[in-house]
N, C-alpha and C. Protein backbone atom coordinates (compact mmCIF):
# COMPACT_ATOMS: atom_id res chain seq x y z
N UNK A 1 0.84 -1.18 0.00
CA UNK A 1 0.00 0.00 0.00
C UNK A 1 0.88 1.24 0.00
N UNK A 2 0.62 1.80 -0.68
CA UNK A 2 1.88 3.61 -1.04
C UNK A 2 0.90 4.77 0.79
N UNK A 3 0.35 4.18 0.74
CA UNK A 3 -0.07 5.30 2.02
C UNK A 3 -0.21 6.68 1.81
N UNK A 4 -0.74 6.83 -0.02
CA UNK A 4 -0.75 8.04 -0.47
C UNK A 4 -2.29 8.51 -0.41
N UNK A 5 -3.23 8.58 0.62
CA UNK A 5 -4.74 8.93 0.32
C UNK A 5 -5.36 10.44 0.40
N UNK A 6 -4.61 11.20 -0.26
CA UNK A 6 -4.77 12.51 -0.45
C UNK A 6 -6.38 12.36 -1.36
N UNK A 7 -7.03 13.08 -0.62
CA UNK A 7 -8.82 13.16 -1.51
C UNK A 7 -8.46 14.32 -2.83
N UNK A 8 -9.35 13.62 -3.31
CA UNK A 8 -9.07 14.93 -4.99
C UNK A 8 -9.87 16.08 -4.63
N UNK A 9 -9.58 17.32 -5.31
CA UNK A 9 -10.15 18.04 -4.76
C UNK A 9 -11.44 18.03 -5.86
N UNK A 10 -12.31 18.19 -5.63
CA UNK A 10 -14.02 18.53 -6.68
C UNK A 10 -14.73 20.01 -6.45
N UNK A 11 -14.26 20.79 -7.56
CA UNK A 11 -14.85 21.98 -8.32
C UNK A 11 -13.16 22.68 -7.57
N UNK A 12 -13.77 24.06 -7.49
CA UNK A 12 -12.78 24.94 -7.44
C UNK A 12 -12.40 25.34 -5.82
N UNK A 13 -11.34 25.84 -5.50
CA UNK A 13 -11.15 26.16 -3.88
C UNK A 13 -11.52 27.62 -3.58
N UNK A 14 -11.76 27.55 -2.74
CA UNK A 14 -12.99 29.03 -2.18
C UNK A 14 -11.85 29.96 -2.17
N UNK A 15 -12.06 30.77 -2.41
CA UNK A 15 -10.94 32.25 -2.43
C UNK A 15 -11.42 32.53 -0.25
N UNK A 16 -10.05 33.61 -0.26
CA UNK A 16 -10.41 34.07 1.11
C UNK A 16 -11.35 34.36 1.44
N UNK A 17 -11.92 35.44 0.78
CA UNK A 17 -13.31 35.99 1.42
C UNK A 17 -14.15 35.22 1.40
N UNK A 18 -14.47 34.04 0.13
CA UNK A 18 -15.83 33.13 0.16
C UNK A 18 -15.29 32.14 1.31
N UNK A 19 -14.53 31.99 1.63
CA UNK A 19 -14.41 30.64 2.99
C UNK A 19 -14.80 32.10 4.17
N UNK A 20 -14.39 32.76 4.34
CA UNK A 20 -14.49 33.85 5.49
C UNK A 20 -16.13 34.08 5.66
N UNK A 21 -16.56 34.31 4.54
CA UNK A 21 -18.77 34.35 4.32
C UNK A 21 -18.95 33.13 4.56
N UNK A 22 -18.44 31.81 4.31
CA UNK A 22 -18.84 30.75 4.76
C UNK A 22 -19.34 30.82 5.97
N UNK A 23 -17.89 30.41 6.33
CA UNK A 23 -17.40 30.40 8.16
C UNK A 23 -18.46 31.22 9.19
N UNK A 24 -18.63 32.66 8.20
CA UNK A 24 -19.56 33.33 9.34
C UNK A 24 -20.88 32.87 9.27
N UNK A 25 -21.59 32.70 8.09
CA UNK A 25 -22.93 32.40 7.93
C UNK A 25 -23.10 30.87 8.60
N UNK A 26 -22.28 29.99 8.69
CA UNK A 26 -22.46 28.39 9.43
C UNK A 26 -22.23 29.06 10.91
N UNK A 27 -21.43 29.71 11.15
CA UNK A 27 -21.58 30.40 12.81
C UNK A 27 -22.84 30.61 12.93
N UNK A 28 -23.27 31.82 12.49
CA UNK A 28 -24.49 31.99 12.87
C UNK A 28 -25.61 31.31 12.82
N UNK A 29 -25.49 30.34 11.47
CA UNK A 29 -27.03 29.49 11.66
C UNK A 29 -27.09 29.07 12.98
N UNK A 30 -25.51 27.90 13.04
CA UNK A 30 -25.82 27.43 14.35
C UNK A 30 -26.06 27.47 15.70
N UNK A 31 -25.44 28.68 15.69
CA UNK A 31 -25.72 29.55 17.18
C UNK A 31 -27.24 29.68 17.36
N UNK A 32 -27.56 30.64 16.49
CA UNK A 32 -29.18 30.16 16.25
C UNK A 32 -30.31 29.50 16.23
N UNK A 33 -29.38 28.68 15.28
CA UNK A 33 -30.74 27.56 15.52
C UNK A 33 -30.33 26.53 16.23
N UNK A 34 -29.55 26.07 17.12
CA UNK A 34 -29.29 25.56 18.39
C UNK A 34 -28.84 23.63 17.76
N UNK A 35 -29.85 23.74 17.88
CA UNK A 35 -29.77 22.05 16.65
C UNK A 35 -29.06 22.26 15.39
N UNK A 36 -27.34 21.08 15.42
CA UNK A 36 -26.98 21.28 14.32
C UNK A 36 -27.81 20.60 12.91
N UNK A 37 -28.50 19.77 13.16
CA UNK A 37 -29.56 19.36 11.72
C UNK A 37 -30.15 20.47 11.55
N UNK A 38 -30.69 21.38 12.17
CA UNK A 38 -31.41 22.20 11.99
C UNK A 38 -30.83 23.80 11.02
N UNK A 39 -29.73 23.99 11.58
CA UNK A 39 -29.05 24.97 11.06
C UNK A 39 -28.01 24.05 9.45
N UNK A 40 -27.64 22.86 9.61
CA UNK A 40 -27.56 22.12 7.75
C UNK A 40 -28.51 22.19 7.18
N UNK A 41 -29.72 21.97 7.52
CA UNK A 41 -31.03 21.69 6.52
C UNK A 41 -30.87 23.30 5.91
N UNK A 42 -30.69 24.51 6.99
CA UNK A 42 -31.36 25.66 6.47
C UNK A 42 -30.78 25.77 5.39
N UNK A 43 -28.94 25.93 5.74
CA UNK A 43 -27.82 26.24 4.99
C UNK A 43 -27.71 25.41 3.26
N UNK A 44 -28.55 24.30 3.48
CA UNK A 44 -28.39 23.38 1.97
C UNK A 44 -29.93 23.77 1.41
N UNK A 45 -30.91 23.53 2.29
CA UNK A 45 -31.87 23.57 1.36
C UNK A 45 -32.54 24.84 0.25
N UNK A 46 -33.09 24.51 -0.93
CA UNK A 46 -33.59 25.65 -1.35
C UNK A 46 -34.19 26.71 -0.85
N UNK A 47 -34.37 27.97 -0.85
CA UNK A 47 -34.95 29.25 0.06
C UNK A 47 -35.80 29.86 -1.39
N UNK A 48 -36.72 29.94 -1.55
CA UNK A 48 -37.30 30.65 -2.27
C UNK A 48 -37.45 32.15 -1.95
N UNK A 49 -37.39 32.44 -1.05
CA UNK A 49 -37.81 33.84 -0.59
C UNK A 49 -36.25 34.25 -0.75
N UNK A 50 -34.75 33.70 -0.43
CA UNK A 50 -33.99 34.18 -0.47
C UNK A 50 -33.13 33.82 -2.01
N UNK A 51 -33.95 33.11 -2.92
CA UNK A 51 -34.01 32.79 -4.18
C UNK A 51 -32.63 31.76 -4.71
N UNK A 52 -32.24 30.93 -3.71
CA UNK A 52 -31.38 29.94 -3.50
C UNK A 52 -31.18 29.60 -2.22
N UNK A 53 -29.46 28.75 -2.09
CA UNK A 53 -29.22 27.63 -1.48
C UNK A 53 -28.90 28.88 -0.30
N UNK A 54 -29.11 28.96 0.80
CA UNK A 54 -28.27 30.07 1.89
C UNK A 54 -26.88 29.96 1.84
N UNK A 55 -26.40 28.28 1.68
CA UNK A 55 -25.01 28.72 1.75
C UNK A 55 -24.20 29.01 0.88
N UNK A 56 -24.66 28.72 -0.40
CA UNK A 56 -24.27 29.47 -1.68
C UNK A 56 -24.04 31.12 -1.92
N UNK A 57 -25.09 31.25 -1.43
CA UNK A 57 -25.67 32.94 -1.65
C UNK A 57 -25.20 33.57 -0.58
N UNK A 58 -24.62 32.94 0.56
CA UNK A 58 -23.22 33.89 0.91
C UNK A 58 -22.13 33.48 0.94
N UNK A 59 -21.87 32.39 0.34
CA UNK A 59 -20.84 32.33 -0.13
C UNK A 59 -19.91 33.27 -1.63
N UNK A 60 -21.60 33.58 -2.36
CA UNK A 60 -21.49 34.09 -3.48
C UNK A 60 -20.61 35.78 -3.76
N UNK A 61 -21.52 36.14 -2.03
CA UNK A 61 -21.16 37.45 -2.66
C UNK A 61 -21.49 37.96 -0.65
N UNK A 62 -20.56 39.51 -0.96
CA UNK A 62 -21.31 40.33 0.77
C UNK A 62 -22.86 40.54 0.62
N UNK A 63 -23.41 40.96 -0.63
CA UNK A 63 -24.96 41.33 -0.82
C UNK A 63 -25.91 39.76 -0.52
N UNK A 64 -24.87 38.82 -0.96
CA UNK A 64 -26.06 37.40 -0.78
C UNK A 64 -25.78 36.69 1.24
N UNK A 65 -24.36 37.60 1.80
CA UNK A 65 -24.38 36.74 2.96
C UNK A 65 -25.23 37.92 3.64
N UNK A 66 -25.46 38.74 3.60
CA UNK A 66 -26.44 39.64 4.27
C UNK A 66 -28.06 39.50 4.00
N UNK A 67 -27.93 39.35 2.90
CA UNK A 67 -29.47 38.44 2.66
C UNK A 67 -29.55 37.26 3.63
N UNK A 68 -28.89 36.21 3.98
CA UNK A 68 -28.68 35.24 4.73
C UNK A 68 -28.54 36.05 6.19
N UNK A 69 -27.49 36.56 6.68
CA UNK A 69 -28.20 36.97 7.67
C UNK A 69 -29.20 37.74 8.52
N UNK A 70 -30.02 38.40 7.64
CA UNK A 70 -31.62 38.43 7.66
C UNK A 70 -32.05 37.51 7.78
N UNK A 71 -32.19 36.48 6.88
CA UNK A 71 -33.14 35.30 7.33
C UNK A 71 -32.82 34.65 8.89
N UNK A 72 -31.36 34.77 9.31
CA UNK A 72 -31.58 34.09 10.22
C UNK A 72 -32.16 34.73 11.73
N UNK A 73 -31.74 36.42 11.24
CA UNK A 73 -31.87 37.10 11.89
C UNK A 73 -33.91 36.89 12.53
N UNK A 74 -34.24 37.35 11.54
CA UNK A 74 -35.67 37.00 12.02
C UNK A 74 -36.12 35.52 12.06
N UNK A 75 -35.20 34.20 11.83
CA UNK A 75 -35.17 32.76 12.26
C UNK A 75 -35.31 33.14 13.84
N UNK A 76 -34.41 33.90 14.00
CA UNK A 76 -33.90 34.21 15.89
C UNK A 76 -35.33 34.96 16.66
N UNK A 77 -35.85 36.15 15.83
CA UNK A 77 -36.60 36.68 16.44
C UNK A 77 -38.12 36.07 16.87
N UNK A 78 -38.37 34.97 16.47
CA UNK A 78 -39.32 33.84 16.41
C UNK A 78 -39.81 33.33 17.88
């Protein structure tokens, strides 16, 4: 066995800032929504009102992680 099991990488690697919008928007779901299933489901599933995936759409851009944290923002105020 070569003991070489380096994983391939699949699609492209996040520039600084999109891992940095990551990082913050998975903070906050989870702080939030207390339950980590609860804060994955939000982050993957479709959002119609926020017109994609949450964690895409701040990953995408500062205008799409602020859209995201609105939603969670009033997730919180609930």
């Amino acid at each position: 066995m070569s003991g070489n099991f380096r994983r391939k990488a699949i699609g492209r690697q996040l520039t600084s800032e999109e891992a940095t919008r990551q990082g913050r928007v998975s903070r906050l779901a989870f702080e939030a929504m207390k339950e980590p299933g609860a804060a994955v489901a939000f982050l993957n599933a479709e959002d119609s009102a926020l017109g994609g995936r949450p964690i895409d759409l701040a990953v995408a851009s500062a205008e799409g992680l602020l859209s995201v944290e609105q939603a969670i923002a009033t997730y919180q105020a609930r």
